[in-house]
C-alpha atoms as a PDB file:
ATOM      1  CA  UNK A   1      74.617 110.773  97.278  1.00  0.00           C
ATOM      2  CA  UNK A   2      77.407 109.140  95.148  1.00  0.00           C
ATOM      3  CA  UNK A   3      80.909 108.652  97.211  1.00  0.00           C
ATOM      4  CA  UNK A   4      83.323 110.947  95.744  1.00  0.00           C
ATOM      5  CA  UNK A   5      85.994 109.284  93.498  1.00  0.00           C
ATOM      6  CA  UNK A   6      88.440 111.655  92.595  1.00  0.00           C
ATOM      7  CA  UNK A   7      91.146 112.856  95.511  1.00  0.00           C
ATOM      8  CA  UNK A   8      90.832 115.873  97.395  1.00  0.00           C
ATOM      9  CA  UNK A   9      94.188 116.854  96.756  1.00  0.00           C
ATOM     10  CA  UNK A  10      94.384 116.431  93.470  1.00  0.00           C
ATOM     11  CA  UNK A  11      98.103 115.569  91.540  1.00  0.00           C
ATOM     12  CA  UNK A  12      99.643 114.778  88.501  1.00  0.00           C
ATOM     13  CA  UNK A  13     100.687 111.233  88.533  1.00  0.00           C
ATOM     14  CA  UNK A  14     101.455 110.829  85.035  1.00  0.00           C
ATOM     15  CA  UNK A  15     105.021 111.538  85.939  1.00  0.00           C
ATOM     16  CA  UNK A  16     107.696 108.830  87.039  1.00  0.00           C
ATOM     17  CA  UNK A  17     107.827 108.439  90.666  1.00  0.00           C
ATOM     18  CA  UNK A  18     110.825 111.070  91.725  1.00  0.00           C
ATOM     19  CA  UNK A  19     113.911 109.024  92.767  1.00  0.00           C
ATOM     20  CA  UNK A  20     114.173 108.057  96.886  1.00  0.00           C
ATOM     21  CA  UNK A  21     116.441 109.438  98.894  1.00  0.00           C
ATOM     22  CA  UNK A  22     117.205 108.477 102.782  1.00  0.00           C
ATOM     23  CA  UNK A  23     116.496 111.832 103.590  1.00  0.00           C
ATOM     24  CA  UNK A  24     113.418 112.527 101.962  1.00  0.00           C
ATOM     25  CA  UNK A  25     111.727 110.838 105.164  1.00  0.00           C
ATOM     26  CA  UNK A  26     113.558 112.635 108.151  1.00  0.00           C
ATOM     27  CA  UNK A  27     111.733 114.394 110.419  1.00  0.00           C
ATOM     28  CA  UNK A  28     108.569 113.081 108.894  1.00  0.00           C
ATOM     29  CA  UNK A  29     105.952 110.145 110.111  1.00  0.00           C
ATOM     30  CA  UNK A  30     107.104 106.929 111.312  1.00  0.00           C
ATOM     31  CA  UNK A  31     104.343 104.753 111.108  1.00  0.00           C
ATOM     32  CA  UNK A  32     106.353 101.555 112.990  1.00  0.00           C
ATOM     33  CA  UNK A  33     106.715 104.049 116.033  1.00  0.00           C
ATOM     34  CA  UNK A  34     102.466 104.635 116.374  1.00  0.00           C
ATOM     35  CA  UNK A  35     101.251 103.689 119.950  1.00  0.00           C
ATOM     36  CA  UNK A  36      97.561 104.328 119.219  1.00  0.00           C
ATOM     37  CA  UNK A  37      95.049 100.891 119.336  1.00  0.00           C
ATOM     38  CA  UNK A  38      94.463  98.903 116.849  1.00  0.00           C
ATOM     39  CA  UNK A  39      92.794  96.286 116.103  1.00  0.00           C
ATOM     40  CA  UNK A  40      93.096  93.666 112.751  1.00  0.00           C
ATOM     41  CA  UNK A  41      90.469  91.873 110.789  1.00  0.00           C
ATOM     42  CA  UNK A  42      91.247  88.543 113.423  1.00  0.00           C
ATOM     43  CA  UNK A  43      89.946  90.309 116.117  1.00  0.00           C
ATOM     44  CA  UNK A  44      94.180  90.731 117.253  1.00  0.00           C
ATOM     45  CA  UNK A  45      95.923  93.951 119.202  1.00  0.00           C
ATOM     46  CA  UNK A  46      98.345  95.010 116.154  1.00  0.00           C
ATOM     47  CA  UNK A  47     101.344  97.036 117.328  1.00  0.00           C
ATOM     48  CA  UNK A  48     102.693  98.540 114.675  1.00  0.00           C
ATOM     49  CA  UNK A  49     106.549  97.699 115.639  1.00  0.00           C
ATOM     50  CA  UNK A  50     105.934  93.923 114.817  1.00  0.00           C
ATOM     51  CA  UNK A  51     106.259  95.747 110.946  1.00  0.00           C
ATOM     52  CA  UNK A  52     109.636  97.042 111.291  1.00  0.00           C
ATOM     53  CA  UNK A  53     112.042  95.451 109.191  1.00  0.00           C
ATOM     54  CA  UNK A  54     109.683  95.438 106.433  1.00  0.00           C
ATOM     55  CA  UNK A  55     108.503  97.643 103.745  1.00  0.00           C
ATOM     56  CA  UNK A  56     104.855  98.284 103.985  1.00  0.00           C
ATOM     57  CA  UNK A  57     102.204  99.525 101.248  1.00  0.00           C
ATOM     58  CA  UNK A  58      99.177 101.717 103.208  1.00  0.00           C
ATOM     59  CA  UNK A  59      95.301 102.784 101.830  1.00  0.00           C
ATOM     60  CA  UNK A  60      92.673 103.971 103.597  1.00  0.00           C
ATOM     61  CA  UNK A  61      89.234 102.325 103.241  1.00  0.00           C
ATOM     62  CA  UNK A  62      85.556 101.458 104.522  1.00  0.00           C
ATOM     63  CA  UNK A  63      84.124  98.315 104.377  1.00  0.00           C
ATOM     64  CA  UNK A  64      80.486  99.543 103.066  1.00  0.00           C
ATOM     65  CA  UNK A  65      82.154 101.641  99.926  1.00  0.00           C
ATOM     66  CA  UNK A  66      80.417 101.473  96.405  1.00  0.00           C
ATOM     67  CA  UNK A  67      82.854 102.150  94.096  1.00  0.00           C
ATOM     68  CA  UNK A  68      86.488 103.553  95.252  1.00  0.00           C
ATOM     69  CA  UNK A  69      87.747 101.187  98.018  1.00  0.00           C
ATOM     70  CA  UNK A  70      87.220  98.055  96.288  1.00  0.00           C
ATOM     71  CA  UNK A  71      89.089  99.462  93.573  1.00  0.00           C
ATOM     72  CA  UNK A  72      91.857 100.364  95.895  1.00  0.00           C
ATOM     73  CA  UNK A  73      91.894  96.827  97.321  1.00  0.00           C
ATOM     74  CA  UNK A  74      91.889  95.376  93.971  1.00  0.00           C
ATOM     75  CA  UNK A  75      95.023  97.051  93.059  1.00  0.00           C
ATOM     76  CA  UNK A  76      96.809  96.205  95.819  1.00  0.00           C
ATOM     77  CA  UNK A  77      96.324  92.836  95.128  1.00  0.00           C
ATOM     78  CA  UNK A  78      96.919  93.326  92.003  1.00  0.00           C
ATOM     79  CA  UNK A  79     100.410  94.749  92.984  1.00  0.00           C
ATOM     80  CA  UNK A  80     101.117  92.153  94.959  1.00  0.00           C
ATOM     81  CA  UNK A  81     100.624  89.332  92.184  1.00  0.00           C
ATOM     82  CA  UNK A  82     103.062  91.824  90.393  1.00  0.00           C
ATOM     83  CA  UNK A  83     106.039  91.657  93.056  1.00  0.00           C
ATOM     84  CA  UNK A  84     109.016  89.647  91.949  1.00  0.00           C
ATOM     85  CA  UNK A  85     108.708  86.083  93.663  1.00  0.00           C
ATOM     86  CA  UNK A  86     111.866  86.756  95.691  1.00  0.00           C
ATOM     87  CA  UNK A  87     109.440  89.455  97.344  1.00  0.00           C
ATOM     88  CA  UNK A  88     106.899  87.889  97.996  1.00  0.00           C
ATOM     89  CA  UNK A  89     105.828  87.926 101.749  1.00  0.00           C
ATOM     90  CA  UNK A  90     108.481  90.584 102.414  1.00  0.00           C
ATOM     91  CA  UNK A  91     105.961  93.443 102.061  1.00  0.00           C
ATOM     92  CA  UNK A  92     103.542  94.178 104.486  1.00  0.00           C
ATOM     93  CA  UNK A  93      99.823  95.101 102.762  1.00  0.00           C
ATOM     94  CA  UNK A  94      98.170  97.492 105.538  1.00  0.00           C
ATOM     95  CA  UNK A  95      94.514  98.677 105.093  1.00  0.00           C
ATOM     96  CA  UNK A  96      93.141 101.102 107.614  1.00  0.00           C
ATOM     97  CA  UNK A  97      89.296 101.539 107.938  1.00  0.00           C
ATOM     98  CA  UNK A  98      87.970 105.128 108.318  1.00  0.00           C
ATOM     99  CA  UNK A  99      84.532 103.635 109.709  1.00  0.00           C
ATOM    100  CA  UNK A 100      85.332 102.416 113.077  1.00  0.00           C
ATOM    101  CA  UNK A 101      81.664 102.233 114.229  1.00  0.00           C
ATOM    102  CA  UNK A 102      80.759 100.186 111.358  1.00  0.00           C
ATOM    103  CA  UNK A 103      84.249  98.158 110.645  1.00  0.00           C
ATOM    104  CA  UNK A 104      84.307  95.456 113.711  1.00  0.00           C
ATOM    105  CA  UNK A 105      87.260  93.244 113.168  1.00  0.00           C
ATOM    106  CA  UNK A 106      84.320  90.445 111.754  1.00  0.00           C
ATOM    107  CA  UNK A 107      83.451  92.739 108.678  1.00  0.00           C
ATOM    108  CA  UNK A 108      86.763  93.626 108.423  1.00  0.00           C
ATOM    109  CA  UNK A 109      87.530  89.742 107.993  1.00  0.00           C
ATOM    110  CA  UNK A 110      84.466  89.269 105.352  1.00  0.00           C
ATOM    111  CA  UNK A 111      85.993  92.144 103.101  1.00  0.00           C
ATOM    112  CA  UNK A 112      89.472  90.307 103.482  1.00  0.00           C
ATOM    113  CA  UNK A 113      88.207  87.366 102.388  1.00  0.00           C
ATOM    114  CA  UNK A 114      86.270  88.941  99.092  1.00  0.00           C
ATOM    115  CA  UNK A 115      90.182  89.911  98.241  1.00  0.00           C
ATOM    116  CA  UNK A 116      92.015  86.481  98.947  1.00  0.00           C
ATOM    117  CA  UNK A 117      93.775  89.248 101.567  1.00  0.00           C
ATOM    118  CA  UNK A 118      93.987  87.038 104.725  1.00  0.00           C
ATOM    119  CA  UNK A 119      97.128  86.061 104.345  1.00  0.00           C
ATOM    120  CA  UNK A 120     100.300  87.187 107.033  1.00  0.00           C
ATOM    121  CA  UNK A 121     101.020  89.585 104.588  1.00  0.00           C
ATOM    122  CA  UNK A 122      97.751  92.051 104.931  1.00  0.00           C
ATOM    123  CA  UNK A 123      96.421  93.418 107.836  1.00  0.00           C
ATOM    124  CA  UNK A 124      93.164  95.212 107.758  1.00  0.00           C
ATOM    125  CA  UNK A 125      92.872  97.425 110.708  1.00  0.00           C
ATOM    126  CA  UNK A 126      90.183  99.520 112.992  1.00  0.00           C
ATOM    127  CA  UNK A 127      90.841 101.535 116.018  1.00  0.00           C
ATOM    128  CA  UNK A 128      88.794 104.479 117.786  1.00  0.00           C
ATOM    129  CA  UNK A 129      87.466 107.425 116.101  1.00  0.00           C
ATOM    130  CA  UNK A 130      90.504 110.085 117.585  1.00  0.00           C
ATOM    131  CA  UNK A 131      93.069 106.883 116.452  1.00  0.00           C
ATOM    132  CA  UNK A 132      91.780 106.879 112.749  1.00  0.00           C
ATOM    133  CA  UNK A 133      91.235 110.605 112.916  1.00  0.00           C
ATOM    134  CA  UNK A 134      95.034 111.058 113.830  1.00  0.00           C
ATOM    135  CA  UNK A 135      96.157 108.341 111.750  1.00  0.00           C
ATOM    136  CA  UNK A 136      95.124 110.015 108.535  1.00  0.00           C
ATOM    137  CA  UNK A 137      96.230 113.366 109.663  1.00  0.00           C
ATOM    138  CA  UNK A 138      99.610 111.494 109.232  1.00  0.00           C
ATOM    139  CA  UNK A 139      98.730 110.802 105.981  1.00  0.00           C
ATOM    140  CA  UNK A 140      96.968 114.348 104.511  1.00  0.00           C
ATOM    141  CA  UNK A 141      94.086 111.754 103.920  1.00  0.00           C
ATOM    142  CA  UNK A 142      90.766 113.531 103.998  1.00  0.00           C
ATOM    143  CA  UNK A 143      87.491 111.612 104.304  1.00  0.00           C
ATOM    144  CA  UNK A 144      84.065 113.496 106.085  1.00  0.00           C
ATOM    145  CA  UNK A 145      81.039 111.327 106.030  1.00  0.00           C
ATOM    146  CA  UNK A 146      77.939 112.212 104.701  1.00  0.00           C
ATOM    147  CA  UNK A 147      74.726 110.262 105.456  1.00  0.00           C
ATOM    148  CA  UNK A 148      75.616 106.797 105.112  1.00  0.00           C
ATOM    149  CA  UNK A 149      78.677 107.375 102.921  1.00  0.00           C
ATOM    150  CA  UNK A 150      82.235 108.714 103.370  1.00  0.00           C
ATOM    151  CA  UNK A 151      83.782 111.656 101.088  1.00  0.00           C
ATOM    152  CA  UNK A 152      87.209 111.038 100.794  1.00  0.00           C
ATOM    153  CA  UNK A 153      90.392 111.261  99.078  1.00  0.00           C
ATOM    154  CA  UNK A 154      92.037 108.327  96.923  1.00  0.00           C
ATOM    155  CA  UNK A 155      95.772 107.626  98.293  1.00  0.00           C
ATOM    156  CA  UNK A 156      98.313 104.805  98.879  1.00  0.00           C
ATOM    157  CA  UNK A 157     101.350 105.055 100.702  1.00  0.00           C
ATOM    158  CA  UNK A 158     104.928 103.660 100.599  1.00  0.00           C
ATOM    159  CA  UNK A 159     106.509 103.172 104.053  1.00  0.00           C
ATOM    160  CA  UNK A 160     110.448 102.203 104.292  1.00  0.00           C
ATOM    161  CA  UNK A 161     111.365  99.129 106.001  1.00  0.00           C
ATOM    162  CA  UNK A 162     112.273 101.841 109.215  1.00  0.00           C
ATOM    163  CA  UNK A 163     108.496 102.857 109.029  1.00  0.00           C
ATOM    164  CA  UNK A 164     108.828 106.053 107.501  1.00  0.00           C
ATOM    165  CA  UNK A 165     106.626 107.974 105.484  1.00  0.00           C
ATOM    166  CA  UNK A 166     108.764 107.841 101.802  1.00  0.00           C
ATOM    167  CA  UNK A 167     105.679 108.228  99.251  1.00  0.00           C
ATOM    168  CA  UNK A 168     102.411 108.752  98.481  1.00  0.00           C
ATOM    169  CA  UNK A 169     100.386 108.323  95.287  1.00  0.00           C
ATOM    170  CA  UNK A 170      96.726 110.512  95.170  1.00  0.00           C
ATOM    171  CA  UNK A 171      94.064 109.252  92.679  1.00  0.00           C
ATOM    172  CA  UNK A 172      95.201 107.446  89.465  1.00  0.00           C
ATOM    173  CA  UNK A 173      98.293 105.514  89.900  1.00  0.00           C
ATOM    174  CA  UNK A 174      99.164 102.018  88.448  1.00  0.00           C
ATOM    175  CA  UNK A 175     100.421  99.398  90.148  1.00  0.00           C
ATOM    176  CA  UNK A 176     103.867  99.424  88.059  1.00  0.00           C
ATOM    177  CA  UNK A 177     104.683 102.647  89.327  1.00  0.00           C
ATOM    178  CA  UNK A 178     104.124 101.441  92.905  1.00  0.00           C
ATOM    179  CA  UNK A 179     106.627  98.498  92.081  1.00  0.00           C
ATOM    180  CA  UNK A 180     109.459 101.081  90.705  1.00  0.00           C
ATOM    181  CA  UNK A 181     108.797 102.803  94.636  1.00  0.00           C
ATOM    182  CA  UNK A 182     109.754  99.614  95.850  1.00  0.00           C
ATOM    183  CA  UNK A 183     112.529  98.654  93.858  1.00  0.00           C
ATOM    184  CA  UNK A 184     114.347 102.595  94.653  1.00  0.00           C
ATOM    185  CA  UNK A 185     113.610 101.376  98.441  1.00  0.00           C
ATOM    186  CA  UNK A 186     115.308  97.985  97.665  1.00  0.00           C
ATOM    187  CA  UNK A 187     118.491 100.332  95.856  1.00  0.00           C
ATOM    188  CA  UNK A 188     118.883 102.518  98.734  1.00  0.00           C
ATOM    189  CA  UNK A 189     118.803  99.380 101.357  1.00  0.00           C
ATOM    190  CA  UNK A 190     115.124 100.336 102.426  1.00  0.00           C
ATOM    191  CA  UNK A 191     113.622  97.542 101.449  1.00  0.00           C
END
């Protein structure tokens, strides 16, 4: 069966991302304040306060993906060759696997490396199957595997430099628009 490209909750992203406000995440996730286990693609305990301070740009992926993962991937490296040079470093690049039983910190490591990802900057992450489950309940990401392969929804996510929750992109999005997210976090001291 072919993995399932287009998102699950599908949304017009042809539109300019809607101008930031500090209150558009109150009340709403904080990723920096997550307690749950983790584990990054150097085999290290990752708690997720070490982050705060810093703006952070989230996907969801599995290591054994055909098609819609390695795209993701490739965009966010692409966005991060994008980022003004006085930003580079300053933005955290986090990458959560949805196949813990398959996604040891060693393969998580290997896919790193296909990226040039292994710098301080990215961390590619697997936990337990509740921790993942509940991590992209945060996130409205959906993903159900079938067979071999994971059906799942296409999403990045913008966290503020507080670890909140301040955007979300679903299926097509370009790597500009992802930049303008960053700069409106920069304008409202965010960044």
């Amino acid at each position: 069966m072919q993995e399932q490209r287009a998102s699950a909750f599908p949304h017009d992203n042809s539109q300019k991302p809607q101008e930031l406000t500090a209150l558009d995440s109150a009340g709403k996730f904080n990723l920096y304040e997550v307690k749950s286990s983790w584990t990054d693609q150097n085999s290290n305990s990752v708690n997720f306060n070490k982050f705060s301070g810093k703006p952070a740009l989230v996907g969801f992926i599995y290591t054994t993906c055909v098609l819609t993962c390695d795209i993701l991937t490739l965009q966010m490296k692409e966005l991060e060759s994008l980022l003004p040079q006085k930003w580079q470093g300053k933005i955290q690049f986090i990458t959560f696997s949805i196949d813990p039983e398959t996604d040891t910190p060693e393969k998580l490591h290997k896919y790193a490396a296909r990226f040039d990802a292994l710098s301080e900057s990215w961390s590619f992450l697997t936990s337990s199957k509740e921790a993942t489950k509940e991590m992209t309940k945060q996130f409205s990401f959906y993903y159900q595997k079938n067979g071999d392969v994971f059906l799942h929804s296409e999403m990045l996510a913008v966290i503020d430099k507080n670890g909140n929750l301040v955007h979300q992109f679903w299926g097509g999005y370009s790597p500009e628009k992802v930049v303008t997210v960053f700069q409106q976090l920069k304008d409202k001291g965010l960044f």
